[in-house]
Every structure is written in C-alpha cells, then in structure tokens.
Protein backbone atom coordinates (compact mmCIF):
# COMPACT_ATOMS: atom_id res chain seq x y z
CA UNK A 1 -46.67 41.84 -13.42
CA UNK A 2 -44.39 39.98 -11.04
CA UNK A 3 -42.34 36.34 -12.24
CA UNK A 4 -44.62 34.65 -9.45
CA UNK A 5 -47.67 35.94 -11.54
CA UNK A 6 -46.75 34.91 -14.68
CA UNK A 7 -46.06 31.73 -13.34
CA UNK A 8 -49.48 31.37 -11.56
CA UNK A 9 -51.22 32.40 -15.34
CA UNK A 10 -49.34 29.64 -17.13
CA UNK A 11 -49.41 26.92 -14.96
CA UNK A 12 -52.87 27.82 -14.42
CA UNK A 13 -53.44 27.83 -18.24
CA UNK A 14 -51.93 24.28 -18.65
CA UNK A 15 -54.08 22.90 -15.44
CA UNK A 16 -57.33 24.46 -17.73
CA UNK A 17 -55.96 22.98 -20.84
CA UNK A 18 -55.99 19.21 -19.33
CA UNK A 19 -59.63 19.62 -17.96
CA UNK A 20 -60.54 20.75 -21.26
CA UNK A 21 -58.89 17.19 -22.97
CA UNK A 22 -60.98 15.40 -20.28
CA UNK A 23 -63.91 17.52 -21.37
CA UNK A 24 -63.07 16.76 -25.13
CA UNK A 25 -63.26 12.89 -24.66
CA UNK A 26 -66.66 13.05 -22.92
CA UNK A 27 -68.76 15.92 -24.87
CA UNK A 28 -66.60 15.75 -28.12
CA UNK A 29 -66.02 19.76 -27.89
CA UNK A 30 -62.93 19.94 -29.23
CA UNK A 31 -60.51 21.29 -26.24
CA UNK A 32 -59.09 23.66 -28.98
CA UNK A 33 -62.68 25.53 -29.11
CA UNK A 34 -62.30 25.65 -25.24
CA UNK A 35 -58.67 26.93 -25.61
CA UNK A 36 -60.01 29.81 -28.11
CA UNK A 37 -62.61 31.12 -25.63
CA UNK A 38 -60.35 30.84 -22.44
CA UNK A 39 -58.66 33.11 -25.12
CA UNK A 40 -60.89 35.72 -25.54
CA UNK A 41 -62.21 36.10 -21.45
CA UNK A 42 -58.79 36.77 -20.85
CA UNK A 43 -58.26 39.30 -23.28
CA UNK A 44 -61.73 40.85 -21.91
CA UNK A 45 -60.43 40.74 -18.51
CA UNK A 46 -57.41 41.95 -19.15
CA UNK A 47 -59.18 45.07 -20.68
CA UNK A 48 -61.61 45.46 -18.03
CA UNK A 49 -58.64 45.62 -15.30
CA UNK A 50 -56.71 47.49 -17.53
CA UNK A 51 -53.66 45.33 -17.87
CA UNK A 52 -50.79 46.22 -19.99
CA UNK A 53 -49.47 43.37 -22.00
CA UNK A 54 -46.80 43.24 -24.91
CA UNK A 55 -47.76 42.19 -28.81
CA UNK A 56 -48.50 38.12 -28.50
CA UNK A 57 -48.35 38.21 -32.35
CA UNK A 58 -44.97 38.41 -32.86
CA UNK A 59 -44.53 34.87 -30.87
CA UNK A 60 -47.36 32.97 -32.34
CA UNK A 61 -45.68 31.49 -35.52
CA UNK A 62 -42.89 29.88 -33.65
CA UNK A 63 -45.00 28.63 -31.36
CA UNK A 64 -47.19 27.31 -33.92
CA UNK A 65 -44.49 26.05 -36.01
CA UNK A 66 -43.19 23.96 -33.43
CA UNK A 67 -46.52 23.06 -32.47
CA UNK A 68 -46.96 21.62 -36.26
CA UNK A 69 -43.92 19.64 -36.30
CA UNK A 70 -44.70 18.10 -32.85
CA UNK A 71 -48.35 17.10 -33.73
CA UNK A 72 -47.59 15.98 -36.74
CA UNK A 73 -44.53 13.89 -35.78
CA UNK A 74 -46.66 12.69 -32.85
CA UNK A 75 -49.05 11.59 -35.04
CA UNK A 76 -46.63 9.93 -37.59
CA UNK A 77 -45.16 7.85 -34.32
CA UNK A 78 -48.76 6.09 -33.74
CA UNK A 79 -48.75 4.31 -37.65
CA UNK A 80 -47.53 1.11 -38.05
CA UNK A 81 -47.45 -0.04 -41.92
CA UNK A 82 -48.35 -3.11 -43.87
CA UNK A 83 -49.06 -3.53 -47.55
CA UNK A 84 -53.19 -3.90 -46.40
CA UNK A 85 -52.85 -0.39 -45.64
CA UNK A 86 -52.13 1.15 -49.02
CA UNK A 87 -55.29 1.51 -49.63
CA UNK A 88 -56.47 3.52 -46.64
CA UNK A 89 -53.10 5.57 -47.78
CA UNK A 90 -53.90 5.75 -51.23
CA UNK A 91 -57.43 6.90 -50.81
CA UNK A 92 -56.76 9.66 -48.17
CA UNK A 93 -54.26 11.40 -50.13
CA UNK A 94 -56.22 11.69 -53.29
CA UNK A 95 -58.72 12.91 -50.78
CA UNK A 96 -56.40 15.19 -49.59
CA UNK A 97 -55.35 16.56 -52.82
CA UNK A 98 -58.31 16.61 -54.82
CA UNK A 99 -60.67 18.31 -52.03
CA UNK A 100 -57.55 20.70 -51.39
CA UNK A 101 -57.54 22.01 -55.16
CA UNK A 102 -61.57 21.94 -55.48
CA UNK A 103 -61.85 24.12 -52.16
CA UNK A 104 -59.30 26.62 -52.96
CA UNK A 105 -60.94 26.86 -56.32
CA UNK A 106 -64.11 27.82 -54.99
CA UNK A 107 -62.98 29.98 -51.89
CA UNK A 108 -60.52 31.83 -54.43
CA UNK A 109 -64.09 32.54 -56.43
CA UNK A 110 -65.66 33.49 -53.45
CA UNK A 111 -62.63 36.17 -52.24
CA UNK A 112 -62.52 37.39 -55.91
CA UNK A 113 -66.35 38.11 -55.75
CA UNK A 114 -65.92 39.60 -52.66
CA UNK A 115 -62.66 41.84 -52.64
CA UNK A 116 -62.44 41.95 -56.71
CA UNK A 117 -58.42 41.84 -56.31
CA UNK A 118 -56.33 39.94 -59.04
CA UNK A 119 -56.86 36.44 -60.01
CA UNK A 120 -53.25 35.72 -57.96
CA UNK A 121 -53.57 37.59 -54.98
CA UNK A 122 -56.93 35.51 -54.38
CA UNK A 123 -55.58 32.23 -55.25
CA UNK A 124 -52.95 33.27 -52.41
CA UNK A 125 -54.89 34.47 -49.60
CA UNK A 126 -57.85 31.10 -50.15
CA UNK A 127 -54.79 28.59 -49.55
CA UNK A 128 -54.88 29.35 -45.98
CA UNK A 129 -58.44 28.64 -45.41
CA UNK A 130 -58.49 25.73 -47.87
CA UNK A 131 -56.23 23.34 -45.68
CA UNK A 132 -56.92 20.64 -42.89
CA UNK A 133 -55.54 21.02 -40.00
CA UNK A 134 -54.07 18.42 -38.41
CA UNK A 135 -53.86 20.00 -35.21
CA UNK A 136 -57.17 19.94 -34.27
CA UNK A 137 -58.47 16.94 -36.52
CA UNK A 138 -55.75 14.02 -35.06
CA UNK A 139 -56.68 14.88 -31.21
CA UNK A 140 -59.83 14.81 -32.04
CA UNK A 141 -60.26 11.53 -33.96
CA UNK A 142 -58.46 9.60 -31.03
CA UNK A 143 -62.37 8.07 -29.75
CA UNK A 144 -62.47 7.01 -33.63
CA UNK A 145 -62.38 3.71 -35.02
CA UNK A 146 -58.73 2.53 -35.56
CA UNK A 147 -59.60 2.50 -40.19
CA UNK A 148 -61.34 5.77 -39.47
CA UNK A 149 -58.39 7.06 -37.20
CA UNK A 150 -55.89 6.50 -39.30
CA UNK A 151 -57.53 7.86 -42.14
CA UNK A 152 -58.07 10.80 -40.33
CA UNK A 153 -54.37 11.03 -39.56
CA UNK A 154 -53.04 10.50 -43.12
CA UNK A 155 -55.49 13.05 -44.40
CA UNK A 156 -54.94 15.85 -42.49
CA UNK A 157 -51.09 15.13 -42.73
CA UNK A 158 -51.40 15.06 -46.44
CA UNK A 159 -53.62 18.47 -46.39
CA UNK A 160 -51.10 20.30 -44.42
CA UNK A 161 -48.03 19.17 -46.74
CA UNK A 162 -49.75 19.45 -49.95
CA UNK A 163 -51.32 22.81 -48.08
CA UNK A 164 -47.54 23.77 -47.46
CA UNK A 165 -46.25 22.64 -50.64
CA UNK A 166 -48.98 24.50 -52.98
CA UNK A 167 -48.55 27.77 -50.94
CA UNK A 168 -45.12 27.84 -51.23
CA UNK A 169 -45.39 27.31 -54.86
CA UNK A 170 -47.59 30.30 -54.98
CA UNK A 171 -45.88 32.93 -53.41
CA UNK A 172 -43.00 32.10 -55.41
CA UNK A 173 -44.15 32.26 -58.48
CA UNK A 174 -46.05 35.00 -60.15
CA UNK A 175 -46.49 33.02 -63.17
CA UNK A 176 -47.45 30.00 -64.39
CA UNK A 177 -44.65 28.34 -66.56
CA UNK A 178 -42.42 25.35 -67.73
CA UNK A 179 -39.58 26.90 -65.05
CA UNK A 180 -41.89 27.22 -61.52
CA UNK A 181 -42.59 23.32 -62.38
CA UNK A 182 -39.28 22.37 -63.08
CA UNK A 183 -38.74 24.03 -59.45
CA UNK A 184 -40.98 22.40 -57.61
CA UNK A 185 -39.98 18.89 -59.25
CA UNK A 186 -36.46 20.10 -57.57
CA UNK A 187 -37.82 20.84 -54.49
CA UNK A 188 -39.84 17.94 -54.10
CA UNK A 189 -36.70 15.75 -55.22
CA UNK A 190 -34.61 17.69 -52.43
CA UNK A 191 -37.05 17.23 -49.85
CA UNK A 192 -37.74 13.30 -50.19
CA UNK A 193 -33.43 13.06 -50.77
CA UNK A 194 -33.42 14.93 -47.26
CA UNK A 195 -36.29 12.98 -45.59
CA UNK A 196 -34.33 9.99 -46.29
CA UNK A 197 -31.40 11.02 -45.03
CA UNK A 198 -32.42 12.54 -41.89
CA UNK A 199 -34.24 8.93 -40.72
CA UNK A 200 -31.72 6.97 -41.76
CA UNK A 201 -29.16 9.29 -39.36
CA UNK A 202 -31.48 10.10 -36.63
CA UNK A 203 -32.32 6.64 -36.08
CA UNK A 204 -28.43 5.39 -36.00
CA UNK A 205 -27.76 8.59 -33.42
CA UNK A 206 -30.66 7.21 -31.32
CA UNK A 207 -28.70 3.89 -31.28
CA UNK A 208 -25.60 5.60 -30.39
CA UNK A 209 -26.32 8.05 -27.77
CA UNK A 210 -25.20 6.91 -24.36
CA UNK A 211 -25.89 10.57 -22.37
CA UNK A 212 -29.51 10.03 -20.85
CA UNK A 213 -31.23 13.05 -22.14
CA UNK A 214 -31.59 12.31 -25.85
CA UNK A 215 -35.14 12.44 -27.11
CA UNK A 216 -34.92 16.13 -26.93
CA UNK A 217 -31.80 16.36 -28.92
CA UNK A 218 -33.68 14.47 -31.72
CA UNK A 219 -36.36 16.88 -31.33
CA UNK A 220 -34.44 19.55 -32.09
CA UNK A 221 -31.96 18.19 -34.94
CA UNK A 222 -35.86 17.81 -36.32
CA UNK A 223 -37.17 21.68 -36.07
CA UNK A 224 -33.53 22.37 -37.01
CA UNK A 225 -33.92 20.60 -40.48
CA UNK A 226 -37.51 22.01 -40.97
CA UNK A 227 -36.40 25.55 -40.57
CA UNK A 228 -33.60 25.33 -42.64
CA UNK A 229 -35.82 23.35 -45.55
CA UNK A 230 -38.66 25.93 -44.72
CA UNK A 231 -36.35 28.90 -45.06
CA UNK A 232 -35.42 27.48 -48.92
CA UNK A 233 -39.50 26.88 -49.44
CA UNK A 234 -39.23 23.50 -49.12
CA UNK A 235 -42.22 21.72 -47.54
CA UNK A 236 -39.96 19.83 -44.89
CA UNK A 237 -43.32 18.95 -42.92
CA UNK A 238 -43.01 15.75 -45.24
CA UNK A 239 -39.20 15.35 -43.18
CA UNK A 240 -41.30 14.93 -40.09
CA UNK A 241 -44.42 12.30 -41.37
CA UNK A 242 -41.55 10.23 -42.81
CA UNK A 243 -39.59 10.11 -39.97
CA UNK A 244 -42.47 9.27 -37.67
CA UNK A 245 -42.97 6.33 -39.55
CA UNK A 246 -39.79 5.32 -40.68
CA UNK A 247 -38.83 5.23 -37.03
CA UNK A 248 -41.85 3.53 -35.89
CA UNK A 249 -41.54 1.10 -39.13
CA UNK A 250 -38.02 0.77 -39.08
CA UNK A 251 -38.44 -3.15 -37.11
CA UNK A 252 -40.41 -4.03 -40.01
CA UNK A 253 -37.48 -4.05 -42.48
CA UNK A 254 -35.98 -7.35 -43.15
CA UNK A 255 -32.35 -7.00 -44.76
CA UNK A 256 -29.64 -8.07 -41.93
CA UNK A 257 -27.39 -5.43 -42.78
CA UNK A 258 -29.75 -2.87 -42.00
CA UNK A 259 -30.69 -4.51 -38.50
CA UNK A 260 -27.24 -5.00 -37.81
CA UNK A 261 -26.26 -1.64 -37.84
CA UNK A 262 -29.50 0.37 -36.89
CA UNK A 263 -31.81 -1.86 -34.66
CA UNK A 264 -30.96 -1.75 -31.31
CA UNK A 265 -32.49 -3.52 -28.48
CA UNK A 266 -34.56 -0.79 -26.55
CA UNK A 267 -35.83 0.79 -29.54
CA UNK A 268 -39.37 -0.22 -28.54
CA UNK A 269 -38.75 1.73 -25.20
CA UNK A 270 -37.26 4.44 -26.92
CA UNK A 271 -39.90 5.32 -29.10
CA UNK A 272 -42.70 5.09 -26.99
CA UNK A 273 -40.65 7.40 -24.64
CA UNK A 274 -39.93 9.79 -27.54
CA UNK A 275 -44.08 9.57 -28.66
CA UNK A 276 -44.85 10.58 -25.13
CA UNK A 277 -42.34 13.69 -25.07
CA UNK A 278 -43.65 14.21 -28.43
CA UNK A 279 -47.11 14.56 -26.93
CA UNK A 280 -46.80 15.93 -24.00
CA UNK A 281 -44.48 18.94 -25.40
CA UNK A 282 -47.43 19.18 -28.37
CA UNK A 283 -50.23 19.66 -25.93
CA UNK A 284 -47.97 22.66 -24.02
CA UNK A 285 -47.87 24.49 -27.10
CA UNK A 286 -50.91 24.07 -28.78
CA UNK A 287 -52.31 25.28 -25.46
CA UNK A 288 -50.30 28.34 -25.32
CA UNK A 289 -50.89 28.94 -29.31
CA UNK A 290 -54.94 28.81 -29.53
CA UNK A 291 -55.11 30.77 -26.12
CA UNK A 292 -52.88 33.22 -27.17
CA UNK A 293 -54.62 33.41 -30.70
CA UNK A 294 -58.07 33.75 -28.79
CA UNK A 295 -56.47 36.73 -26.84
CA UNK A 296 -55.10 38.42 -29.32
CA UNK A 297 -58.73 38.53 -31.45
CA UNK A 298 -60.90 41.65 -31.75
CA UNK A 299 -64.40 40.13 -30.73
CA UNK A 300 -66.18 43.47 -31.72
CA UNK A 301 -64.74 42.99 -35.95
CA UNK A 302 -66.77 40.45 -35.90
CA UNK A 303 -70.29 42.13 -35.41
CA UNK A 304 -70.20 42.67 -39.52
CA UNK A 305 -73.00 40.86 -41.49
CA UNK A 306 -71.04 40.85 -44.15
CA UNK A 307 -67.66 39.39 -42.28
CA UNK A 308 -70.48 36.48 -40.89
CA UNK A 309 -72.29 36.21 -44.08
CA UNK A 310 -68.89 35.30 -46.29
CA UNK A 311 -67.54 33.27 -43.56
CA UNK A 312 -70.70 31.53 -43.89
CA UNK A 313 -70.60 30.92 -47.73
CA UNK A 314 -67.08 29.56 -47.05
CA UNK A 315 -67.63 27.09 -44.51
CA UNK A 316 -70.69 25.85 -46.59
CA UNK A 317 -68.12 25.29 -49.08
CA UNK A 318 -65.91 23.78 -47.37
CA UNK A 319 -68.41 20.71 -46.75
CA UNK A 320 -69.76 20.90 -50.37
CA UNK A 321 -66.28 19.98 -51.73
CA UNK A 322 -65.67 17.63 -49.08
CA UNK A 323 -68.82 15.39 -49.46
CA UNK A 324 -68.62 15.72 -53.43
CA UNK A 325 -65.05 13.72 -53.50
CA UNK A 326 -65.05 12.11 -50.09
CA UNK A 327 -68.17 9.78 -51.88
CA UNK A 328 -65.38 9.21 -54.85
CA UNK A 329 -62.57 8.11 -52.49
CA UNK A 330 -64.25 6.63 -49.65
CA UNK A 331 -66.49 3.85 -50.05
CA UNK A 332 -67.28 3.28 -46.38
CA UNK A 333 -69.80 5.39 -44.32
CA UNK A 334 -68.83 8.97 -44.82
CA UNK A 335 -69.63 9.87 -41.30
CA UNK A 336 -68.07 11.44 -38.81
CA UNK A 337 -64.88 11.92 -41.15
CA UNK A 338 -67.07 14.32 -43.61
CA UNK A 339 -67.08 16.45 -40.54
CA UNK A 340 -63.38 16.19 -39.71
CA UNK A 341 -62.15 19.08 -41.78
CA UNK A 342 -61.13 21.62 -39.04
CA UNK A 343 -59.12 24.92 -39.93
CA UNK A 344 -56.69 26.19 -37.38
CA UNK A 345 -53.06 26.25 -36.53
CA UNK A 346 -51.57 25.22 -40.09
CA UNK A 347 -54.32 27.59 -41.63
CA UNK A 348 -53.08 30.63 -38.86
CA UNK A 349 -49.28 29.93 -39.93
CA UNK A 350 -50.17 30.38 -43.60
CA UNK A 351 -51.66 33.51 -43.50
CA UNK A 352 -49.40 34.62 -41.23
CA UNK A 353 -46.51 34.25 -43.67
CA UNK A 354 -48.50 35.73 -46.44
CA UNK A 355 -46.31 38.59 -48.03
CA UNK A 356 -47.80 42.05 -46.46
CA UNK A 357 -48.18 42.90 -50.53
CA UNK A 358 -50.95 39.88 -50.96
CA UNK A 359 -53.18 39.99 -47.95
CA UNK A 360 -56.40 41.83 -48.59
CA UNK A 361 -57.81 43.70 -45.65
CA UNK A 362 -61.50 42.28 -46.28
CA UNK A 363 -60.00 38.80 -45.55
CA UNK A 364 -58.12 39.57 -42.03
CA UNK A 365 -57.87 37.68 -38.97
CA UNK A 366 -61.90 38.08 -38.20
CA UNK A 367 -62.80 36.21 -41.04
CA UNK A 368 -59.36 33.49 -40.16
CA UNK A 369 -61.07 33.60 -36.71
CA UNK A 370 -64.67 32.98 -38.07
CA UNK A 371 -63.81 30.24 -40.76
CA UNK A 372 -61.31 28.36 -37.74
CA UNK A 373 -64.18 28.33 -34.63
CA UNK A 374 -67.11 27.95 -37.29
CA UNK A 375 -65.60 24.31 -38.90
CA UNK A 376 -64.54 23.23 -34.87
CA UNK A 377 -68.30 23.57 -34.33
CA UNK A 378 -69.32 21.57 -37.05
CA UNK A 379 -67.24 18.88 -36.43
CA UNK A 380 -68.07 19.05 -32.93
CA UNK A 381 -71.50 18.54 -33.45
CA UNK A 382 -70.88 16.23 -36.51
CA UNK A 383 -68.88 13.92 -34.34
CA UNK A 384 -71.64 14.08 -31.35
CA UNK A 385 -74.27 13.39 -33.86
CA UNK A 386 -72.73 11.05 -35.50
CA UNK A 387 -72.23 9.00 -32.33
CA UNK A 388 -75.67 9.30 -31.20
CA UNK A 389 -76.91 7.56 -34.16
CA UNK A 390 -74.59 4.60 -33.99
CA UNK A 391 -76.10 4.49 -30.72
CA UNK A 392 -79.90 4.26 -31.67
C-alpha cells in the first residue's frame, strides 16, 4: 500500500466522518454507530480483496485515551457555573454513582451466572460494561435542552471518573480491607491536590506564552499529567473536568489578587480557540478509534444465541437500573436522558487494560461489541422517539 493510498483512506475516512455528524443532527443516529459499520465494510472489503494489514489493536488505547481526555475536556470547556447549578450537579452525580454501583451489581450477577468464575474476577470484568460513556453521550445530547444538556454532560463525566476510579480500585486490590480504603482516600487526596495545581499553572502559562502556537502545548502538558497520574492508578480524568471548568470559570472569581496575576485580556479568545482545537482534534480521533474498533471486530462471533441472548439480559439491565434511580434523582421528565446511557470508548479502554489473568473468554470483545452498538441503538431510537412526541 503506497503513502498516496493511505492518505486517500484517511482523508477519505474523515470526509465520511463529517457527513455522518451532519447525518447525526438530522436522524439522531449517532455518527459513532455510522463510524462502527464504516468499520466493519472495510474490514469485509479488505478480506474480500485480500489486503494485508498490520494488528490495529495495539494502537487503539492511545488513541482512545487521547480521545477521552479531549472529549471530556471539550466538554468541561462548554460549562459555565453558578450556585443555581448545584443542583443539576448534585443530582447527576448521585445519578452517576448510584446507577454505576447498582449496574455493576447486577451485570457482575449476570457474568457470574454465566461464566461461574470467582466473585472478583466478575466484579472486574462488569466495570467495563457498567460505565457511561461520555464519548458518545455529550455529542449526542448537543440538539438537547441546555438543563438536559448539561446534565447529560456532568453525568457521563462523573460515570467515566467514578468508572475509572472504581476500576482502578479493583484491580488493585484483591481484598477488601481498612488499607485499599486508606489508599484510595490517598489517591483521591493526590488527585484533587494535582487538579488544583495543574489549573492554577496552566492558566498563568496561557497568560504568559508569547510564541503563537500554544493551545497545543497546553494540550499536551494535559495528556502528559494524565499519563503520569494514570500510570500511579490515579483517576486523573478528574485533572481534565476540573480544568475545563476552572479555565472556563476562572472570570467568575472575584479576589483582585487572583485577577491581577492570572486574568488576562484575550482569555475569552483564547478559550474559545482552545474549545475549538479541543473539538476538532476530538472528532479526528474518535473517528479513527470507532472505525478502527469496527474493523478490527469478528462479525461471524457474533452468530451465538447465547453471545446475543446475554448481551440482551445486560442491556435490559442496563435500563432497569437506570429508570429505578434516575426517578429518585431526577424530578423532571425522564425522557430522552433515560436513554442516554451509551457504552463505548471509556467502556473499550477498560477492558482493554484488564489484567490478561481476569478477563474471561465468554465475555470477549463480541459481547463488548454487542453491549456498545446495542445501547447506541436504543438511545438512538429513544432520542428520535422521544422527539416525535414532544412534537404531537
């Protein structure tokens, strides 16, 4: 394959991706559904020509990684806070939390039914399949109303940290005692100390760099401080919601010291430049990332009954949990947001970076696969249906 035909395949794939976000915002079909089955034609036409290709695998968690960080942080950029809000914020993290440890309670039932493995090695491998994902539920609440939006945004957020933060936790610790708390009080402690930190700095570099590329630099000090926290099981994807917000918060603050020193005048320039990057770098690589996990899926594992039938018991209880506690925390009309509750890219990561030891072969990538395009369906057709009625 020849550097002008690569080059024709991925601009291509990026000119597909776009028509599939103008799709999206017409038809509601999330343009990550699209993504997964521009996926798998390639990988069938790449077999029926008989094209040799190398192992995608071994890039997808860095793209998805920086994928994560980018969404999220994207996301983060858009919320602007005010004490009236606390309540949306309150109520979509004990969402978040309590519908996180309800569904991994009953998937982790469901696996142990199904595979009979330990108690642990169950609890590990339902985390992944338990968790929001943010990448595919903030794009696709952007037609939402701006209470429902935001909701939608501090939700999913929440899910993937708390996702992050209880599956670190598990693989860590075997065992249930007074020490594995006392160590993830520490590395919660660690984590806020270095969130705070790193927007206090970033935002006095972005006041003091004169060179006129800088929004990538800031970028990058930002995966830089996620891997390292990441690679000491920290869940450093709270780093990058707090400094979305501190940043885009930051003219809110009062105290003339602090506006002395770290407002600058173009800051409101600067951070809408920095959302757009932000954006426009996240919609590259979730592009390449869903594609690339669409080609890299065995279509034919999943003509199984019994792969379809307990992918089918899990996404039915998925949306059991989520309507039982959504009614406790959200007073308002529980449509469409019962039907935001995507799994994808945060839910890939995980069980990527499950130890080889805990995965269990009857809960591989064709069930991941399954469980991911089965909830984009349902919210696709909760969101359309949804509409329609407001409609009538």
């Amino acid at each position: 394959m020849t550097t002008y035909t690569i080059l024709i395949i991925l601009s291509g794939l990026v000119i597909f991706s776009y028509l599939f976000d103008l799709v999206a915002s017409k038809t509601k079909v999330p343009s990550v559904l699209l993504l997964l089955l521009l996926g798998i034609g390639l990988r069938f036409l790449v077999d029926y020509l008989k094209i040799q290709t190398f192992n995608f695998l071994s890039i997808l968690p860095t793209l998805g990684t920086v994928g994560l960080i980018l969404i999220v942080f994207e996301g983060s950029l858009e919320l602007k806070y005010d004490q009236q809000k606390n309540k949306i914020i309150k109520s979509a993290f004990l969402s978040a939390l309590t519908i996180l440890l309800g569904t991994i309670s009953v998937i982790t039932t469901i696996i142990y039914q199904i595979t009979h493995h330990d108690l642990y090695t169950c609890i590990a491998n339902a985390i992944p399949f338990s968790v929001i994902s943010s990448a595919i539920a903030i794009p696709s609440a952007a037609a939402l109303s701006n209470k429902d939006k935001e909701f939608v945004i501090y939700e999913s957020s929440f899910s993937d940290i708390l996702g992050i933060i209880i599956f670190n936790f598990t693989i860590t610790n075997h065992s249930i005692n007074t020490s594995a708390f006392i160590g993830l009080g520490l590395s919660t402690f660690l984590i806020l100390l270095l969130s705070a930190i790193a927007c206090v700095v970033l935002l006095y570099i972005m006041g003091r760099l004169v060179h006129h590329i800088k929004f990538f630099l800031i970028i990058a000090i930002l995966i830089l401080v996620y891997a390292i926290g990441q690679s000491y099981h920290l869940s450093s994807l709270v780093l990058i919601l707090s400094t979305g917000l501190f940043l885009n918060n930051a003219d809110t603050i009062r105290h003339a010291w602090f506006r002395s020193i770290f407002l600058y005048k173009n800051l409101t320039a600067d951070l809408s430049q920095l959302y757009q990057l932000s954006a426009e770098s996240a919609f590259i690589l979730r592009t390449f990332f869903f594609v690339i996990f669409g080609f890299t899926m065995n279509i034919g594992e999943l003509n199984n009954k019994i792969v379809l039938a307990n992918g089918f018991f899990i996404l039915i209880s998925i949306y059991i949990i989520r309507i039982l506690f959504l009614k406790i925390f959200k007073k308002e009309s529980l449509s469409p947001i019962l039907y935001i509750a995507p799994r994808g890219l945060i839910s890939i990561l995980l069980y990527f970076n499950l130890p080889a030891s805990l995965k269990i072969q009857e809960v591989g990538t064709p069930f991941l696969f399954l469980v991911v395009l089965g909830s984009s369906i349902v919210m696709t057709l909760g969101i359309t249906l949804s509409k329609r009625n407001r409609l009538v």
